[in-house]
Every structure is written in structure tokens, then in C-alpha cells.
N, C-alpha and C. Protein backbone atom coordinates (compact mmCIF):
# COMPACT_ATOMS: atom_id res chain seq x y z
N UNK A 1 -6.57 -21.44 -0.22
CA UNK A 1 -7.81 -20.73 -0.41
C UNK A 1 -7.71 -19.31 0.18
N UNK A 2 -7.11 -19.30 1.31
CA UNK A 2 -6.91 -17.74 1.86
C UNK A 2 -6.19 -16.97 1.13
N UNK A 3 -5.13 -17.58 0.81
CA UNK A 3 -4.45 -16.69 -0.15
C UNK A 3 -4.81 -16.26 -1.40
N UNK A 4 -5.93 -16.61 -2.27
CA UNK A 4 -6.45 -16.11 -3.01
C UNK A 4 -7.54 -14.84 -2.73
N UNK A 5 -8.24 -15.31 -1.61
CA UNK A 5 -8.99 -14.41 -0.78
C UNK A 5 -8.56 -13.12 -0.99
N UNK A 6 -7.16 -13.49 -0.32
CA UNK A 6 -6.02 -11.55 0.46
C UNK A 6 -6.24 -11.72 -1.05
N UNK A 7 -5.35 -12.25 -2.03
CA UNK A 7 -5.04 -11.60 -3.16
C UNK A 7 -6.53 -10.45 -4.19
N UNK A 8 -7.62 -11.08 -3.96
CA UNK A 8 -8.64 -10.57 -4.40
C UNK A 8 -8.90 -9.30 -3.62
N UNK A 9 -9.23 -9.02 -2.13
CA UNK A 9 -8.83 -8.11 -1.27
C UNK A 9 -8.42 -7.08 -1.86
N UNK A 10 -7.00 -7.39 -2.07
CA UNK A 10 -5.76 -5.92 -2.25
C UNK A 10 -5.87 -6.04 -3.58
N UNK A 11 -6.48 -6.83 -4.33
CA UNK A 11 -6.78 -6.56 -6.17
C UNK A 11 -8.07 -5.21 -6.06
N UNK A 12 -8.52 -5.62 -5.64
CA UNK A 12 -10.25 -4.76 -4.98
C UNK A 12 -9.86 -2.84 -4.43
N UNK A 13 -9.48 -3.48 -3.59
CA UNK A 13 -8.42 -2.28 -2.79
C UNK A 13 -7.71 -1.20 -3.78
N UNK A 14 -6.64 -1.88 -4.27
CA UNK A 14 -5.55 -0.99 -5.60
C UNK A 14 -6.73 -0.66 -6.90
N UNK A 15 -7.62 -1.64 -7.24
CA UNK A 15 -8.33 -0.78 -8.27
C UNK A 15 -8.99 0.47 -7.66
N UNK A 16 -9.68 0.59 -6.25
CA UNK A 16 -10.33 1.61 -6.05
C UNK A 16 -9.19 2.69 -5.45
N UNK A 17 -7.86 2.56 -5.04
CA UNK A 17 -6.91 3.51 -4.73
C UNK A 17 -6.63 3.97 -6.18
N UNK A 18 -6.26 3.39 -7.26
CA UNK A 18 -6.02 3.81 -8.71
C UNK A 18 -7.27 4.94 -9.13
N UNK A 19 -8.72 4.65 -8.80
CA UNK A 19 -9.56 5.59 -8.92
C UNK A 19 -9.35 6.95 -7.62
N UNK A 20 -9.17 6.77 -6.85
CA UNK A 20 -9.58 7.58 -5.69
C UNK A 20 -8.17 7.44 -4.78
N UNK A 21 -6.75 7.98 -5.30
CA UNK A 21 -5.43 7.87 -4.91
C UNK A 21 -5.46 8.44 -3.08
N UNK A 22 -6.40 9.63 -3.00
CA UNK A 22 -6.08 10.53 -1.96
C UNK A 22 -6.72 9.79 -1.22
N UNK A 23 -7.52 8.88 -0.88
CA UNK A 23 -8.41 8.32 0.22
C UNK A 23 -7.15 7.38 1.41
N UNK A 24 -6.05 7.06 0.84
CA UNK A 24 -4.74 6.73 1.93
C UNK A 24 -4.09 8.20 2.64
N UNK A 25 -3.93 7.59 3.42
CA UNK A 25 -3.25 8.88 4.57
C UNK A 25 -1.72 8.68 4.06
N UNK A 26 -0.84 10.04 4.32
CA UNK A 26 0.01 10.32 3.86
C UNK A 26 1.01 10.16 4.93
N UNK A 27 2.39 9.78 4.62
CA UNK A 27 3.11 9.35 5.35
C UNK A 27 4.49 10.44 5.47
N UNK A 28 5.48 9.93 5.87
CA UNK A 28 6.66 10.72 6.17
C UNK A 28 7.35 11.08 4.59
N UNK A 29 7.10 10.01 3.76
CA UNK A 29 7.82 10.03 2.93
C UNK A 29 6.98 10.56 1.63
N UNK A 30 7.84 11.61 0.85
CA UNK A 30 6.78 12.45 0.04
C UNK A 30 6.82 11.73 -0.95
N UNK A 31 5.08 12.19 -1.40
CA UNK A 31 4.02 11.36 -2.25
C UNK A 31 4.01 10.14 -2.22
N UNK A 32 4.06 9.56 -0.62
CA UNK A 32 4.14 8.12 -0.88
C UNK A 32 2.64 8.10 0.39
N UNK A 33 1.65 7.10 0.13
CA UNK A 33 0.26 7.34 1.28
C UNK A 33 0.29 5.60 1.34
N UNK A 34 -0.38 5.74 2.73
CA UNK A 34 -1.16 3.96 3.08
C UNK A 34 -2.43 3.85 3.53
N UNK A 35 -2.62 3.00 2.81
CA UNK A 35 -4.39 2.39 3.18
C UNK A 35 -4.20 1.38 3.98
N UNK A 36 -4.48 1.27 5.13
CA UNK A 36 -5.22 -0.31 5.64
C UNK A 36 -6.19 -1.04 5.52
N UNK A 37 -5.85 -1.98 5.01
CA UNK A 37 -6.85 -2.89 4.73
C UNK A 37 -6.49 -4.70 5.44
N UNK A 38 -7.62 -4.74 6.58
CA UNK A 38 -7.15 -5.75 7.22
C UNK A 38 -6.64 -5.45 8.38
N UNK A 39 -5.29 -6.46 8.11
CA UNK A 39 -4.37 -6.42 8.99
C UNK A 39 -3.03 -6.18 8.36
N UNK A 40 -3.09 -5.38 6.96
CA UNK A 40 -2.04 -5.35 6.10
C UNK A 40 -2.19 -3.34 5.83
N UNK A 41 -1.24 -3.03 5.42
CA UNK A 41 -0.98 -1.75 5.38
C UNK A 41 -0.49 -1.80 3.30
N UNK A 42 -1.23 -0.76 2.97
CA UNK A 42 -1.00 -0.90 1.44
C UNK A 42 0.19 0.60 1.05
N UNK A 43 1.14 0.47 0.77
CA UNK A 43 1.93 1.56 0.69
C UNK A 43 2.33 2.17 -0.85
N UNK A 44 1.92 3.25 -0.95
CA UNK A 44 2.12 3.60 -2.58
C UNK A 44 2.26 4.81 -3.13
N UNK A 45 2.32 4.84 -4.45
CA UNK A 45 2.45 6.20 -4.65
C UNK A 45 1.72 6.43 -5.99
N UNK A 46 1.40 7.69 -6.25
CA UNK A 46 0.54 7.96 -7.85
C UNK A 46 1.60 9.10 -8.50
N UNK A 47 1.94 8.38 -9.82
CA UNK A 47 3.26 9.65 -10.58
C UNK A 47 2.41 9.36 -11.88
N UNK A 48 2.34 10.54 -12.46
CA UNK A 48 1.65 10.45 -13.93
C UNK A 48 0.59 9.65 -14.22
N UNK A 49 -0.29 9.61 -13.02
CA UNK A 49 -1.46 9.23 -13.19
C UNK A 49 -1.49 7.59 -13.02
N UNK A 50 -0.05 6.69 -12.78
CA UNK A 50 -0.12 5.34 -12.58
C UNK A 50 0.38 5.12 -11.29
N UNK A 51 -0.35 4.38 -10.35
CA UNK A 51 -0.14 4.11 -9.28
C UNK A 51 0.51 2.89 -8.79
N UNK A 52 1.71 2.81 -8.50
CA UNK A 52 2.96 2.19 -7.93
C UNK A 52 2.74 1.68 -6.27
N UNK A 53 2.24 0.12 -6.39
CA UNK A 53 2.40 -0.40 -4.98
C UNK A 53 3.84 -0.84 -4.58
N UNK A 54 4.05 0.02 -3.38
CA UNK A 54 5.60 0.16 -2.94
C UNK A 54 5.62 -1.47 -1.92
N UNK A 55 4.75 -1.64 -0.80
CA UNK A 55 5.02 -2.34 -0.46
C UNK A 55 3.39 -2.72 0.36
N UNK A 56 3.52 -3.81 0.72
CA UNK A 56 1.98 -4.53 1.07
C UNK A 56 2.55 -5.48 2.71
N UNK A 57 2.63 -4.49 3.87
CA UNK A 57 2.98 -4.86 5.29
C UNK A 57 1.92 -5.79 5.88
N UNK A 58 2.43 -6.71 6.35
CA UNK A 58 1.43 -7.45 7.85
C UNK A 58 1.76 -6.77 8.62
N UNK A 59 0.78 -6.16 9.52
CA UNK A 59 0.67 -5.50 10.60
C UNK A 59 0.86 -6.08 12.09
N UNK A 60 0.85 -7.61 11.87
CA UNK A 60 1.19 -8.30 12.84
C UNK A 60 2.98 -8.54 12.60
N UNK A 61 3.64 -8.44 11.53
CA UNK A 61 4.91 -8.68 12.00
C UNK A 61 5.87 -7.35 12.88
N UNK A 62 6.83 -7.21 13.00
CA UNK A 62 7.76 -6.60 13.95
C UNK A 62 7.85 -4.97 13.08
N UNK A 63 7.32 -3.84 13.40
CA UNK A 63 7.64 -2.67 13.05
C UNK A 63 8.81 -2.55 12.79
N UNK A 64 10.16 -2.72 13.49
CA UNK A 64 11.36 -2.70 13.35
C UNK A 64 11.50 -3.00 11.87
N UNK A 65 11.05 -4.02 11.82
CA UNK A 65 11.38 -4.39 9.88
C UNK A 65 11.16 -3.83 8.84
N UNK A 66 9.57 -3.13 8.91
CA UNK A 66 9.60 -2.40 7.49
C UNK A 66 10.38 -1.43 7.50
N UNK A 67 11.14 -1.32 6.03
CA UNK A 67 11.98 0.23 5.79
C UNK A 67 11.10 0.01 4.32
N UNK A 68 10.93 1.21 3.98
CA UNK A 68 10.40 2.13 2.45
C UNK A 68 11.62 3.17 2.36
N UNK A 69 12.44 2.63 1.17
CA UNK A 69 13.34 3.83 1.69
C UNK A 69 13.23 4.45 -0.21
N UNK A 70 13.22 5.51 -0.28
CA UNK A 70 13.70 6.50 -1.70
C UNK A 70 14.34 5.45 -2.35
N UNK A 71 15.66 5.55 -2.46
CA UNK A 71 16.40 4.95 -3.20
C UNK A 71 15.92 3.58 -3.88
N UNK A 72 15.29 2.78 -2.95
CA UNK A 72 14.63 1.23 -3.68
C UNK A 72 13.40 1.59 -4.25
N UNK A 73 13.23 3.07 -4.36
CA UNK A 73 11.35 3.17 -5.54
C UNK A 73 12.45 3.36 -7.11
């Protein structure tokens, strides 16, 4: 049941980032921004008007782990 929950969440979330791209803060890596939502971090990017979820972090696991790197978009 929770997991449908999150999934509705970040369904909710990405439709209103697809309307309103700039409302995520911008990160190290160019044209790539994150929204938090939760306890999850939404990471993405907008190219030709379609918006590309790069990656969807728990904020409770180990920083060390996430990499977003160029080469894997």
C-alpha cells in the first residue's frame, strides 16, 4: 500500500515539475535541478521541452552512494 502511495507522490510531483521545470534548485551538474519531496530527492532535467527523471534518491540512505554522472544521461 505504501508503495503505491510514494508512487502517486512522485507521479503528482513530475506532472507539476513538467509544468513548472524551474521550481527545483539547481545543482552542480548543468541543466540538471532537484526537488524534494519527502524524504526522497527528485533529480532531472528539461531538453526540448520533455522532462527526463535522472534519478529518485532516499535521503535516508548513505550520501556516499549517489553518483549522477554525464555520461549515464
Amino acid at each position: 500500500m505504501y508503495s503505491k502511495k510514494l508512487n502517486q507522490i512522485f507521479r503528482s510531483w513530475v506532472s507539476l515539475l513538467s509544468k513548472r521545470p524551474l521550481i527545483g534548485r539547481k545543482t552542480d551538474i548543468e541543466n540538471v535541478r532537484v526537488k524534494i519531496v519527502k524524504d526522497y530527492l527528485i533529480f532531472y532535467e528539461v531538453i526540448d521541452e520533455t522532462l527526463f527523471v535522472l534519478s529518485i534518491w532516499d535521503t535516508r540512505q548513505d550520501p556516499d552512494e549517489l553518483k549522477i554522472s554525464k555520461a549515464g544521461r
